[in-house]
Protein backbone atom coordinates (compact mmCIF):
# COMPACT_ATOMS: atom_id res chain seq x y z
CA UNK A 1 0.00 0.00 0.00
CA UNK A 2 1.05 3.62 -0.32
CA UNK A 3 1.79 5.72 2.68
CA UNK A 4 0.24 8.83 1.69
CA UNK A 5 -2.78 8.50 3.89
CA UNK A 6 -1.05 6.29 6.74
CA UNK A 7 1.43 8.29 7.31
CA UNK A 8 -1.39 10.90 8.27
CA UNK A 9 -4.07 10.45 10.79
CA UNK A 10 -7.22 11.44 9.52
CA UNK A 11 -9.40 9.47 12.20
CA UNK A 12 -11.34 12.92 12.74
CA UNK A 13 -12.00 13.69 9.10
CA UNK A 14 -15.70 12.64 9.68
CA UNK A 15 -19.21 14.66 9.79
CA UNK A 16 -19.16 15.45 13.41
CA UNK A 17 -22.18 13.28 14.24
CA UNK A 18 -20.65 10.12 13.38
CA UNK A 19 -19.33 11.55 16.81
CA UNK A 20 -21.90 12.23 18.34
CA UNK A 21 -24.02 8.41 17.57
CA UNK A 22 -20.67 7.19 18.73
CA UNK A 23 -21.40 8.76 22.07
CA UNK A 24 -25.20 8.02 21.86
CA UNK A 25 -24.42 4.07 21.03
CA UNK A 26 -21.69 3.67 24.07
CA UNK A 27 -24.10 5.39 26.11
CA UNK A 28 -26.85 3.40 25.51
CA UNK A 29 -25.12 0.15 25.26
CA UNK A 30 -25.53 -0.51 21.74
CA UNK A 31 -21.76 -0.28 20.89
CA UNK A 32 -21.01 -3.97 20.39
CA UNK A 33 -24.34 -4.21 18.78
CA UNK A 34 -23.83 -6.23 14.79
CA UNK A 35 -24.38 -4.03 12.43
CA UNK A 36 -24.65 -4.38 8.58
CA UNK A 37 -24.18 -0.61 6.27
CA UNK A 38 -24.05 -0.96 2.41
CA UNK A 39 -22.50 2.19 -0.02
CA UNK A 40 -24.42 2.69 -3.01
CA UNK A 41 -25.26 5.10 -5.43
CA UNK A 42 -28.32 6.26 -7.05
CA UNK A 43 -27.67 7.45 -10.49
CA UNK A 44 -24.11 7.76 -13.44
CA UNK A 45 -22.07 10.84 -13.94
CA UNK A 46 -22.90 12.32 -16.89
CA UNK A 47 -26.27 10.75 -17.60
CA UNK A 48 -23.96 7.71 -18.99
CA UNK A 49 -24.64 4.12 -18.76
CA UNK A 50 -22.17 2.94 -15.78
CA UNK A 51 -20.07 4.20 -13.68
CA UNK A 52 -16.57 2.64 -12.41
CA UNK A 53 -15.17 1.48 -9.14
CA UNK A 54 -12.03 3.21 -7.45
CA UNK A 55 -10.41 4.12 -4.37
CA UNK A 56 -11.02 0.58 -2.81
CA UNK A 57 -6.89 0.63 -1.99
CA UNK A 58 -7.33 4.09 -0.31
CA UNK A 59 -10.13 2.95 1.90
CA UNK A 60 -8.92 0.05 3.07
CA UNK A 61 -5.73 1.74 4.14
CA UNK A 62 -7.44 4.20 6.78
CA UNK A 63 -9.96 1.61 8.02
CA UNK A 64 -6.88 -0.40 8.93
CA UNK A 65 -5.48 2.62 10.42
CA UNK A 66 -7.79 4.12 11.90
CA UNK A 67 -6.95 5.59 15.85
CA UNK A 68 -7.44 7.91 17.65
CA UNK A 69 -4.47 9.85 19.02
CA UNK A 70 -4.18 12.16 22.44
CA UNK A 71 -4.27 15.34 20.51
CA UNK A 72 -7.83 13.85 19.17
CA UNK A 73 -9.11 12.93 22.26
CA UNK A 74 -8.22 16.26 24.00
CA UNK A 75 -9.79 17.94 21.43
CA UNK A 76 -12.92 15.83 21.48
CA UNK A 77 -13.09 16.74 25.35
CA UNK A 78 -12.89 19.95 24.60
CA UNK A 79 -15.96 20.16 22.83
CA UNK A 80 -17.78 19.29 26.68
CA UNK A 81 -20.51 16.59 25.44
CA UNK A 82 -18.42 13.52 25.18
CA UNK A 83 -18.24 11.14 28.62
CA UNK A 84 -14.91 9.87 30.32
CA UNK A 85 -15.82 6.41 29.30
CA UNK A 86 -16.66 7.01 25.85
CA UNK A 87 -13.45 8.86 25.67
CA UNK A 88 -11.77 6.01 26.97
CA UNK A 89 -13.18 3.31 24.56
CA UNK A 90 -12.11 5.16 21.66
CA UNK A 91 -8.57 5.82 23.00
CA UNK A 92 -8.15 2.14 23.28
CA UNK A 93 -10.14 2.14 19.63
CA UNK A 94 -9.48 -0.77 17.69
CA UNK A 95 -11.23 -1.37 13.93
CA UNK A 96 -12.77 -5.00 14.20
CA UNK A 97 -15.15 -4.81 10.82
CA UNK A 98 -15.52 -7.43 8.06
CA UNK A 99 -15.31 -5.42 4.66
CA UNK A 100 -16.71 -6.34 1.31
CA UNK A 101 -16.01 -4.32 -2.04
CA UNK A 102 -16.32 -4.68 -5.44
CA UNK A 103 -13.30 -4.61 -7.00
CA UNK A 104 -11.60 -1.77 -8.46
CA UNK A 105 -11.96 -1.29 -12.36
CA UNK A 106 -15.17 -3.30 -12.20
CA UNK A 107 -18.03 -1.66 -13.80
CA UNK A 108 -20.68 -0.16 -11.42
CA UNK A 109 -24.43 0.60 -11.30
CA UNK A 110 -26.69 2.00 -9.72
CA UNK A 111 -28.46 0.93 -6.46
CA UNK A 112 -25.79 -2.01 -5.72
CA UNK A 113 -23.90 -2.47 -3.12
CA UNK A 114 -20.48 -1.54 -3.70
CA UNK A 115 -19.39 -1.94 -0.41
CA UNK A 116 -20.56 -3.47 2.57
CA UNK A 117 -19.31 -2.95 6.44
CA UNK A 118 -20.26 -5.42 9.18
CA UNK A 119 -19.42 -4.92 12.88
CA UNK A 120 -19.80 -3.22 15.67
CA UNK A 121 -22.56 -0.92 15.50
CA UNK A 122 -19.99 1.76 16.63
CA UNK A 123 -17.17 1.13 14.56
CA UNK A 124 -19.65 0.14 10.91
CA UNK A 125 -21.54 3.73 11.76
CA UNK A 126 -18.62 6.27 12.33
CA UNK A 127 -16.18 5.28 9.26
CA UNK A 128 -19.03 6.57 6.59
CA UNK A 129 -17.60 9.71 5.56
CA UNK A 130 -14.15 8.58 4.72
CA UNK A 131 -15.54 5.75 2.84
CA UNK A 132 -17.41 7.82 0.79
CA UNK A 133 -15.22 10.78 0.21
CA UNK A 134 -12.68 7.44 -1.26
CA UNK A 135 -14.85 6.20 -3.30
CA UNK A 136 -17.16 8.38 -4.15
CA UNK A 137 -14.15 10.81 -5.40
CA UNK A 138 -12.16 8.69 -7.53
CA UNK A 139 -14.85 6.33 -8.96
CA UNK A 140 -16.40 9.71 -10.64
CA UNK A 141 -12.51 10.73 -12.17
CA UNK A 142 -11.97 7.01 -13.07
CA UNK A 143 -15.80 7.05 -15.28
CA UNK A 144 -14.40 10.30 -16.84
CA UNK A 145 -11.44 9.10 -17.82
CA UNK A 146 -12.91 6.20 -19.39
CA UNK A 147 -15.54 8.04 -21.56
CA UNK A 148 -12.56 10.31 -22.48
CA UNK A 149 -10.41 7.46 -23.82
CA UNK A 150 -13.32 5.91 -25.64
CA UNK A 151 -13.96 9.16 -27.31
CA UNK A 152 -10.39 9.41 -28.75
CA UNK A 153 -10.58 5.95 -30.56
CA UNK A 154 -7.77 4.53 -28.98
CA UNK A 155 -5.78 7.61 -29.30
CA UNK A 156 -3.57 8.60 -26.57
CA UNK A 157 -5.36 10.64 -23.54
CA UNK A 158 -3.20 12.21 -20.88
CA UNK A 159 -4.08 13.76 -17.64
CA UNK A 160 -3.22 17.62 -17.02
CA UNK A 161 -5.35 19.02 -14.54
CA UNK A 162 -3.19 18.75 -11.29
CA UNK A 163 -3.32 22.59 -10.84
CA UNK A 164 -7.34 22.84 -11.46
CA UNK A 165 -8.23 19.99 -8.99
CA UNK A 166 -10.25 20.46 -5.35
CA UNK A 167 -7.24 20.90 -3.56
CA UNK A 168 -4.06 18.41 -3.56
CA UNK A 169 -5.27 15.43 -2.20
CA UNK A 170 -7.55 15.99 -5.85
CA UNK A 171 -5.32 16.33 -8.22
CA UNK A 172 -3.21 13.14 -6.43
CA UNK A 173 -5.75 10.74 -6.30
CA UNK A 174 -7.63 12.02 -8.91
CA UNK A 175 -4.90 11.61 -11.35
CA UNK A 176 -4.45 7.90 -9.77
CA UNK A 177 -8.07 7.17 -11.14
CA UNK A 178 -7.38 8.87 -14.56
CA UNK A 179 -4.22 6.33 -15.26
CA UNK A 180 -7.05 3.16 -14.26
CA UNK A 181 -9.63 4.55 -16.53
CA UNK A 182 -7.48 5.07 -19.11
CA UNK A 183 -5.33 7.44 -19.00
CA UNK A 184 -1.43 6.97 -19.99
CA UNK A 185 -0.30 8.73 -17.51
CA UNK A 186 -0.41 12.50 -15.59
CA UNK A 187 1.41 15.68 -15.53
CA UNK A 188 0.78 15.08 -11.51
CA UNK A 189 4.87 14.03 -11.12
CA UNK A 190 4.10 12.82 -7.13
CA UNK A 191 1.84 9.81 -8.57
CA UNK A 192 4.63 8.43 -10.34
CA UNK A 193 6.65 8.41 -7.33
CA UNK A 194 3.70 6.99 -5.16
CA UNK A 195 1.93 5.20 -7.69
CA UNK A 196 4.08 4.46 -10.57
CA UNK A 197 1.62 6.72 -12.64
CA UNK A 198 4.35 7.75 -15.53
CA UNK A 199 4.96 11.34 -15.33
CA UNK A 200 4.31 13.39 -18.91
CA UNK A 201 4.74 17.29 -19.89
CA UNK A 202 7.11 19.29 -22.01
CA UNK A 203 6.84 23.32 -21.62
CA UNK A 204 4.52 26.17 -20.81
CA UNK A 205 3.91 29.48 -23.20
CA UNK A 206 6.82 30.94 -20.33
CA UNK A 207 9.59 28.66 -21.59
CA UNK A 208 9.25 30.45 -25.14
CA UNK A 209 8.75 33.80 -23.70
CA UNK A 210 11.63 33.79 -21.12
CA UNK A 211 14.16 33.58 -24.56
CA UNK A 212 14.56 36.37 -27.04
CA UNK A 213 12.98 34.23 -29.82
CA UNK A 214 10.70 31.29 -30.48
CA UNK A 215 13.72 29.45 -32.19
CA UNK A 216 16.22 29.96 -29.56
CA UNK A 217 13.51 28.47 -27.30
CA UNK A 218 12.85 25.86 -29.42
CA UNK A 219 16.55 24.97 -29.83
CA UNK A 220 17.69 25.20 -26.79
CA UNK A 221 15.20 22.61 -25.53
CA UNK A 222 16.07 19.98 -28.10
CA UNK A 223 19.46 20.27 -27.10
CA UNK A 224 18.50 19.39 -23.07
CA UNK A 225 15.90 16.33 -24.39
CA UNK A 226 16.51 15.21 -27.56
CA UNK A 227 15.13 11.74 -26.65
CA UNK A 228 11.65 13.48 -25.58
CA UNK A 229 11.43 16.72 -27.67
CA UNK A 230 8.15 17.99 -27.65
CA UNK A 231 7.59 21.28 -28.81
CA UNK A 232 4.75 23.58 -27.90
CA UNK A 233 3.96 25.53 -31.10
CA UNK A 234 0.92 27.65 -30.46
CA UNK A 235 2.72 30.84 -28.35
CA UNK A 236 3.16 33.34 -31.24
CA UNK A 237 1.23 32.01 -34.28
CA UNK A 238 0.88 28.56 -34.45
CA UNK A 239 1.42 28.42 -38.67
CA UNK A 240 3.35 31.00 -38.95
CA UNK A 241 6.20 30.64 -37.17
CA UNK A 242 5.07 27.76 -34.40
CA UNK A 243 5.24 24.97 -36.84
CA UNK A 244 8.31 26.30 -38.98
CA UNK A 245 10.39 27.14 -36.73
CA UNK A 246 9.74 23.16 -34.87
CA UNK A 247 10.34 21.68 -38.47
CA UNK A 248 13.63 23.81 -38.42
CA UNK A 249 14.83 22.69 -34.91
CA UNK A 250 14.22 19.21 -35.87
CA UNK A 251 16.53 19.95 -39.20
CA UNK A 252 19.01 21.66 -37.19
CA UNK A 253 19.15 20.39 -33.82
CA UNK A 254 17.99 16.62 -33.67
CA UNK A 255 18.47 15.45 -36.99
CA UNK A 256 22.85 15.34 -36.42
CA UNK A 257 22.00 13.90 -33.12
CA UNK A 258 20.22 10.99 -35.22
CA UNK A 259 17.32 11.63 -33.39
CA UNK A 260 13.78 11.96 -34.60
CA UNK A 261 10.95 14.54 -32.14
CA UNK A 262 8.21 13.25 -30.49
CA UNK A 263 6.22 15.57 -31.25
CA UNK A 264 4.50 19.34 -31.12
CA UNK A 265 1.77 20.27 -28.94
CA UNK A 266 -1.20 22.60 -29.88
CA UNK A 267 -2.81 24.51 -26.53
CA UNK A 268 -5.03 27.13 -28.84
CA UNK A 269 -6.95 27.84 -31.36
CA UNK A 270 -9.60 25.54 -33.79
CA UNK A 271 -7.22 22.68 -33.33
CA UNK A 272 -9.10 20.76 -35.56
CA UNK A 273 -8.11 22.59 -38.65
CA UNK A 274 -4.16 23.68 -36.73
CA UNK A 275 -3.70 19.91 -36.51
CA UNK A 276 -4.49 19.10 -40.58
CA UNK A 277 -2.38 22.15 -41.38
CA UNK A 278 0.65 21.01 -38.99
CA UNK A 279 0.35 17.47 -40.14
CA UNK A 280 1.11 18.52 -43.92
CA UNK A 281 3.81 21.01 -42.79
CA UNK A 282 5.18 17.90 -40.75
CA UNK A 283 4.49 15.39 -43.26
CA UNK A 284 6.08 17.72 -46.57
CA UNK A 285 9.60 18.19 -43.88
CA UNK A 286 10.04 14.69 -43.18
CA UNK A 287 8.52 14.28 -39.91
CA UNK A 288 5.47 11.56 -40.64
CA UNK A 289 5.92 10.17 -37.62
CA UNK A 290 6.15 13.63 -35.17
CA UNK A 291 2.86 12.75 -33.17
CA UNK A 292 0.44 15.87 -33.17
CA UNK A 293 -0.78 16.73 -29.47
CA UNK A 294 -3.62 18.76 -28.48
CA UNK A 295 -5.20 20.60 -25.04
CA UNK A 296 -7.24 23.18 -24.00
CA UNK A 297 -10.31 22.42 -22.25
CA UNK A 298 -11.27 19.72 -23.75
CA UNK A 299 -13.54 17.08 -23.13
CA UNK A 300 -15.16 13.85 -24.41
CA UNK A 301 -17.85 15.41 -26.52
CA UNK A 302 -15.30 17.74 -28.19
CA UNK A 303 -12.90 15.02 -28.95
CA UNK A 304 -15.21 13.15 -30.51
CA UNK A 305 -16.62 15.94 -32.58
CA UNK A 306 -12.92 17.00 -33.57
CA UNK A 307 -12.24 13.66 -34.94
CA UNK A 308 -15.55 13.45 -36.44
CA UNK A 309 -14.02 16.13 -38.24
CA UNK A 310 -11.12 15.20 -39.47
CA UNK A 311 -8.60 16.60 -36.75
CA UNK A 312 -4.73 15.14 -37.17
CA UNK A 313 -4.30 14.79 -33.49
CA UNK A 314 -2.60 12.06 -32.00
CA UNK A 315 -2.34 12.54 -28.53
CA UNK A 316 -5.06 14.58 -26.09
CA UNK A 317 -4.03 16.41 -23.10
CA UNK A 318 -7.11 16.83 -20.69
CA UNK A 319 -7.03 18.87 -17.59
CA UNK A 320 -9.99 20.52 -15.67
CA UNK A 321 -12.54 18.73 -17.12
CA UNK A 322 -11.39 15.63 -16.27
CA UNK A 323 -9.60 16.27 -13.17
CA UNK A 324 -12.49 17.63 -11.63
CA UNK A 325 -15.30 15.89 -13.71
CA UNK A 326 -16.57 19.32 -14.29
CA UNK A 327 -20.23 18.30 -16.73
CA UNK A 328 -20.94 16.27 -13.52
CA UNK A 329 -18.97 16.84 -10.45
CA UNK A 330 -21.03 14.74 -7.67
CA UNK A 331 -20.79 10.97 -7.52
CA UNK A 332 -23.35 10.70 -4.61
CA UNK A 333 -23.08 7.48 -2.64
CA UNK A 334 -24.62 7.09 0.20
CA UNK A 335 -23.62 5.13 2.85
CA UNK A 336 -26.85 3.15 4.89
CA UNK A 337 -28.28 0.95 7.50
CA UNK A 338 -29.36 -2.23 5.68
CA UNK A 339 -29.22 -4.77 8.79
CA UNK A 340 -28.78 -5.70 12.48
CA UNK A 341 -27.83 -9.00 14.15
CA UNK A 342 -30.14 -10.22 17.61
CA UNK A 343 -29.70 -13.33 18.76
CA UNK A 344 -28.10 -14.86 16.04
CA UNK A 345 -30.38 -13.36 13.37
CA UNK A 346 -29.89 -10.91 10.78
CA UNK A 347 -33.07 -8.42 10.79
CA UNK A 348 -33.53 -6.49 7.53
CA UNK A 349 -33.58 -2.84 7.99
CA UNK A 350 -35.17 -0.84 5.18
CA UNK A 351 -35.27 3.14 4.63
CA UNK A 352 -38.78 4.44 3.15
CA UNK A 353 -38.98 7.62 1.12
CA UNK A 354 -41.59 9.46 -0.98
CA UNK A 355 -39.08 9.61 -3.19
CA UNK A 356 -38.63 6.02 -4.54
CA UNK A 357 -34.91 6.35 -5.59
CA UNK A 358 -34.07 6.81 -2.03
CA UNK A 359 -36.07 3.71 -0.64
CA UNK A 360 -33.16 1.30 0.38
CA UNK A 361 -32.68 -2.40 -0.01
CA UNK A 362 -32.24 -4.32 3.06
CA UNK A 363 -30.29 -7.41 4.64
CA UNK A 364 -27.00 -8.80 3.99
CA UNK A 365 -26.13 -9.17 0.12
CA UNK A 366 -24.65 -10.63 -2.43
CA UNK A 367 -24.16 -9.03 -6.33
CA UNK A 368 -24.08 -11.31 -9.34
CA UNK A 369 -22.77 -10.55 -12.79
CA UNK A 370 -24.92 -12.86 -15.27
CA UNK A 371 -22.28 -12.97 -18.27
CA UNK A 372 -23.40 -14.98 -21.50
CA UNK A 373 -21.54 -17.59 -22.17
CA UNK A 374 -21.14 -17.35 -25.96
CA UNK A 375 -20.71 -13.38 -26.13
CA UNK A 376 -18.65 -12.56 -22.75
CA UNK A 377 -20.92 -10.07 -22.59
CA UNK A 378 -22.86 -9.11 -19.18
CA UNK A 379 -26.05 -9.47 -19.54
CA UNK A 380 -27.45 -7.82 -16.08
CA UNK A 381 -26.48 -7.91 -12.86
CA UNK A 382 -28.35 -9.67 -9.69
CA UNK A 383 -28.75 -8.66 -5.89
CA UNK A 384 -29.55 -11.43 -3.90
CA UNK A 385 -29.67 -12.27 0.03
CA UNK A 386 -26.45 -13.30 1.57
CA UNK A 387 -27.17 -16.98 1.71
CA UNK A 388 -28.55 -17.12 -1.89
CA UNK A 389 -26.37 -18.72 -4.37
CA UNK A 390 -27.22 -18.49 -8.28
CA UNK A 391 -26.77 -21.63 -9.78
CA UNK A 392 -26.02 -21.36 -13.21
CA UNK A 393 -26.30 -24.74 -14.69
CA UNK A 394 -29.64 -24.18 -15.37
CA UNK A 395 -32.08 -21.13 -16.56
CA UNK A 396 -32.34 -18.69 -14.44
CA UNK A 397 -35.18 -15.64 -14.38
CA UNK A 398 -34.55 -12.24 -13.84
CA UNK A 399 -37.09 -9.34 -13.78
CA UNK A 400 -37.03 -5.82 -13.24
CA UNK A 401 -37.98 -4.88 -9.50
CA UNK A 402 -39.90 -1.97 -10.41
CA UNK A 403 -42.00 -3.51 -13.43
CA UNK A 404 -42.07 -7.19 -12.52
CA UNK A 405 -44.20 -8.46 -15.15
CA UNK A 406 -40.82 -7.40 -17.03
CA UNK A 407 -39.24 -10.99 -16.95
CA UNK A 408 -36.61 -12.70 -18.45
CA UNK A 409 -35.41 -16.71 -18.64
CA UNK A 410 -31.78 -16.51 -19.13
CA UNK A 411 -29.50 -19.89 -20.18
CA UNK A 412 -26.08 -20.52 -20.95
CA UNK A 413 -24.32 -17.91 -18.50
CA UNK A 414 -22.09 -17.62 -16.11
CA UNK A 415 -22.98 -16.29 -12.56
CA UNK A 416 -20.04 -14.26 -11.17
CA UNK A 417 -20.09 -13.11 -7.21
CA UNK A 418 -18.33 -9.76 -8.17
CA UNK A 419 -17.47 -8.44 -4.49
CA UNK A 420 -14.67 -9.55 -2.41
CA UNK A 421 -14.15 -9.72 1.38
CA UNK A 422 -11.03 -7.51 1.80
CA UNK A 423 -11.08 -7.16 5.92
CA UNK A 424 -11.62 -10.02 8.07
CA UNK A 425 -12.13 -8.92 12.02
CA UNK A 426 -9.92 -5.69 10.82
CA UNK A 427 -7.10 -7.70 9.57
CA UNK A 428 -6.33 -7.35 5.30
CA UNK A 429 -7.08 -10.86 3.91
CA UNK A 430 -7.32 -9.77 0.21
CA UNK A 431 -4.09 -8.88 -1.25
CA UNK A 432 -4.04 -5.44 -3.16
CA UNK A 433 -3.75 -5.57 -7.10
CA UNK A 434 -0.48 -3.44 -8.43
CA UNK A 435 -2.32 -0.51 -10.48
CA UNK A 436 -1.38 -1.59 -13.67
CA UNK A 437 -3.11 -4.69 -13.03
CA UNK A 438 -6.11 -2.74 -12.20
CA UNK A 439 -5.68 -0.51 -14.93
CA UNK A 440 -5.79 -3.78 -17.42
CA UNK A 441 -8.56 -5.35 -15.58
CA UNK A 442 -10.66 -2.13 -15.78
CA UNK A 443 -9.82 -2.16 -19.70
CA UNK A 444 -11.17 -6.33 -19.63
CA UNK A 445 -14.32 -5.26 -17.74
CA UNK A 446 -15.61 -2.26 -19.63
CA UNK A 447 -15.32 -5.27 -22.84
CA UNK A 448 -18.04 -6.93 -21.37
CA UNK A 449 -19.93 -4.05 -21.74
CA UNK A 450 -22.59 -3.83 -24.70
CA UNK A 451 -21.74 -0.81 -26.88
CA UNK A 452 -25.03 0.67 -26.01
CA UNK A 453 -24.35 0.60 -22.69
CA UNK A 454 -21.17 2.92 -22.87
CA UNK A 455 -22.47 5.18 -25.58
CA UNK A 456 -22.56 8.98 -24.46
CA UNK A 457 -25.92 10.07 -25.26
CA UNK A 458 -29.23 7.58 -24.49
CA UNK A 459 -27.16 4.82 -23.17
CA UNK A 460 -29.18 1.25 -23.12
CA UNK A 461 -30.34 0.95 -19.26
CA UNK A 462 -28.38 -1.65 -18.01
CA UNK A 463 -30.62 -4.13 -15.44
CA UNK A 464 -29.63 -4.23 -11.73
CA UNK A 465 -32.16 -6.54 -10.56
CA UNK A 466 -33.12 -8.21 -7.32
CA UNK A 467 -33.65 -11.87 -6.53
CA UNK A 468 -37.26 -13.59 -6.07
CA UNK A 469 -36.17 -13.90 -2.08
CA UNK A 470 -34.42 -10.14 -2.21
CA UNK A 471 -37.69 -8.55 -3.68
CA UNK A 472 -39.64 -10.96 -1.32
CA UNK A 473 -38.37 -9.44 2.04
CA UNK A 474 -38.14 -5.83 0.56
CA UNK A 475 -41.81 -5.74 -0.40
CA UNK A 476 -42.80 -7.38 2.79
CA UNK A 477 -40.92 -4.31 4.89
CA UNK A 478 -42.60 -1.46 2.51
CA UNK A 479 -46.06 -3.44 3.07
CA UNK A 480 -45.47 -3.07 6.57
């Protein structure tokens, strides 16, 4: 695991009345009381199709961190509502949760449990907000990063927006998500070191303008990285002299090295008709393969429209839009109550609302992926009780919980349990995938996606259903 968040304590960066139902469980003796609390969300960034999971590894490194120091407690005492005895349980506090997650990479939707916290009532209750600011932060920048990369066409996407995210812990872990989505890497250099995120940039408009001419800028850069010379051509007039006066660095400068450039980079302008102009200057000099680079507030939908028309750009630069998922910037899990053991049972706890997005689905679960076995293809996705096992060696029907004369007899599948326990009694039993891994898992998953499922505009719904059993005991509590 990194150390970035262990080698701070951030035990008190939690709404302040996880605090306060800490105190009100301890007093009333419902601290060691079983609890079950599932994270969810209720609808995609972006009106899109799915969303994608991320910041699993960051979670799991406070939970198994989590203390609470003197300089904590002393302030907690400070605030004169907290008891001596409460104050005293959480000095000697010790996390003692089981922890379930879906997988980072793994495809997401709406209304499933994406991770689940059993345990003391106490403990489950009071680590909500830091579970959600993980996940809910970098699951949104890994989903943008991911509709970005499908948008260029397997062109390269970088991230650049480490100076436009929400603060520094943003850009970091925001440019983390970026590289598992899709990304090739960020101009965010401390994730390379932490992360192994490779670190990309060039220049700024100020290298060119801190030397007397464009040339002697150009030049002087080749000279310091002629392995990695990528010029930024747009600072004067990109045509004009930009372009030139690249082709005549690369003459001058690289070419009796025996090096070739890697490229120019266009940060203004209608880059769609800069890069067809640059690529025919390029192309007429010599320089076929000098890859063509473009930025400036871009996002997916202008990608795609740029290529749609024609643009000569090989490699995108994206920085505030995707760093801070600007078109949709809230992920909104929600962290809630779904269960409580007594006795040796597990009672289903259910949250009713007017507003039927917010009505929860209790007990203890499981989530299915229903892939076909001929296509690879997910076909829907299944919430079932704990103790409820799909067995797919025969046919199997789904139906939409909302509409359930909406039915469906599905055959030839495989049913894949798609969450894994990753804390045991508040011990790691799961070991951590290396982010390239995830990176090429995420890239496997979003394959068993239909097309119309990850299509921008009007995406295909994709089914989250709930099992016969499931449905049973939630219809039951609403009834009630």
């Amino acid at each position: 695991m990194n150390n970035s968040i262990t080698d701070r304590n951030l035990t008190l960066l939690t709404d302040f009345y996880e605090l306060t139902m800490a105190g009100g469980y301890f007093e009333c003796g419902n601290k060691d009381r079983i609890a079950y609390f599932d994270m969810f969300y209720r609808s995609n960034p972006d009106k899109g199709g799915y969303a994608i999971m991320a910041g699993v590894e960051q979670m799991l490194e406070y939970l198994l961190n989590l203390r609470f120091t003197d300089a904590d407690i002393d302030f907690l005492r400070s605030k004169g509502i907290f008891s001596e005895k409460f104050l005293e349980y959480i000095r000697n506090f010790k996390f003692e949760c089981d922890v379930w997650a879906v997988p980072e990479g793994t495809p997401i939707f709406p209304g499933e449990p994406i991770v689940t916290v059993r345990g003391p009532l106490i403990q489950a209750q009071f680590v909500e907000t830091m579970i959600l600011l993980c996940i809910n932060h970098q699951s949104l920048i890994v989903t943008k990063a991911n509709r970005l990369s499908r948008a260029a066409q397997g062109r390269t996407v970088m991230e650049f927006g480490s100076r436009r995210a929400q603060g520094f812990d943003g850009a970091i872990y925001g440019a983390r998500a970026a590289y598992i989505g899709g990304c090739v890497g960020s101009a965010c250099t401390i994730c390379d070191r932490d992360f192994g995120v490779p670190a990309l940039g060039t220049m700024a408009h100020s290298w060119i303008q801190s030397f007397d001419t464009e040339i002697e800028a150009f030049k002087a850069y080749a000279s310091l990285y002629p392995d990695n010379c990528t010029l930024l051509v747009d600072t004067y007039n990109t045509l004009k002299s930009g372009i030139p006066n690249a082709i005549k660095t690369f003459d001058e400068v690289l070419k009796p090295l025996g090096k070739r450039p890697k490229g120019i980079r266009i940060d203004s302008g209608d880059i769609t008709y800069l890069s067809k102009k640059a690529r025919k200057l390029l192309d007429e000099a010599g320089y076929e393969d000098c890859k063509i680079c473009a930025s400036n507030s871009l996002d997916e939908f202008i990608i795609r429209d740029m290529l749609i028309q024609g643009a000569k750009v090989d490699t995108f630069g994206v920085g505030e839009r995707l760093i801070t998922s600007s078109s949709s910037p809230v992920f909104g899990g929600v962290y809630k109550l779904v269960a409580l053991e007594k006795d040796g049972d597990i009672i289903p706890k259910i949250k009713v609302s007017e507003n039927v997005s917010k009505i929860t689905t209790p007990c203890f679960k499981n989530l299915y992926r229903l892939y076909d076995l001929e296509t690879n293809k997910s076909i829907a996705d299944v919430i079932t009780k704990s103790d409820e096992i799909i067995d797919d060696s025969k046919p199997y029907e789904i139906f939409d919980p909302h509409n359930t004369w909406k039915r469906k007899t599905i055959e030839n599948f495989k049913a894949v349990n798609i969450r894994k326990k990753y804390i045991e009694n508040g011990k790691l039993i799961e070991k951590l995938p290396k982010i390239d891994e995830i990176r090429q898992y995420c890239k496997e998953q979003m394959d068993t996606l239909w097309d119309e499922v990850t299509r921008f505009e009007n995406p295909h719904t994709y089914y989250v259903d709930l099992s016969e059993e499931l449905w049973s005991v939630k219809n039951s509590l609403l009834s009630k």
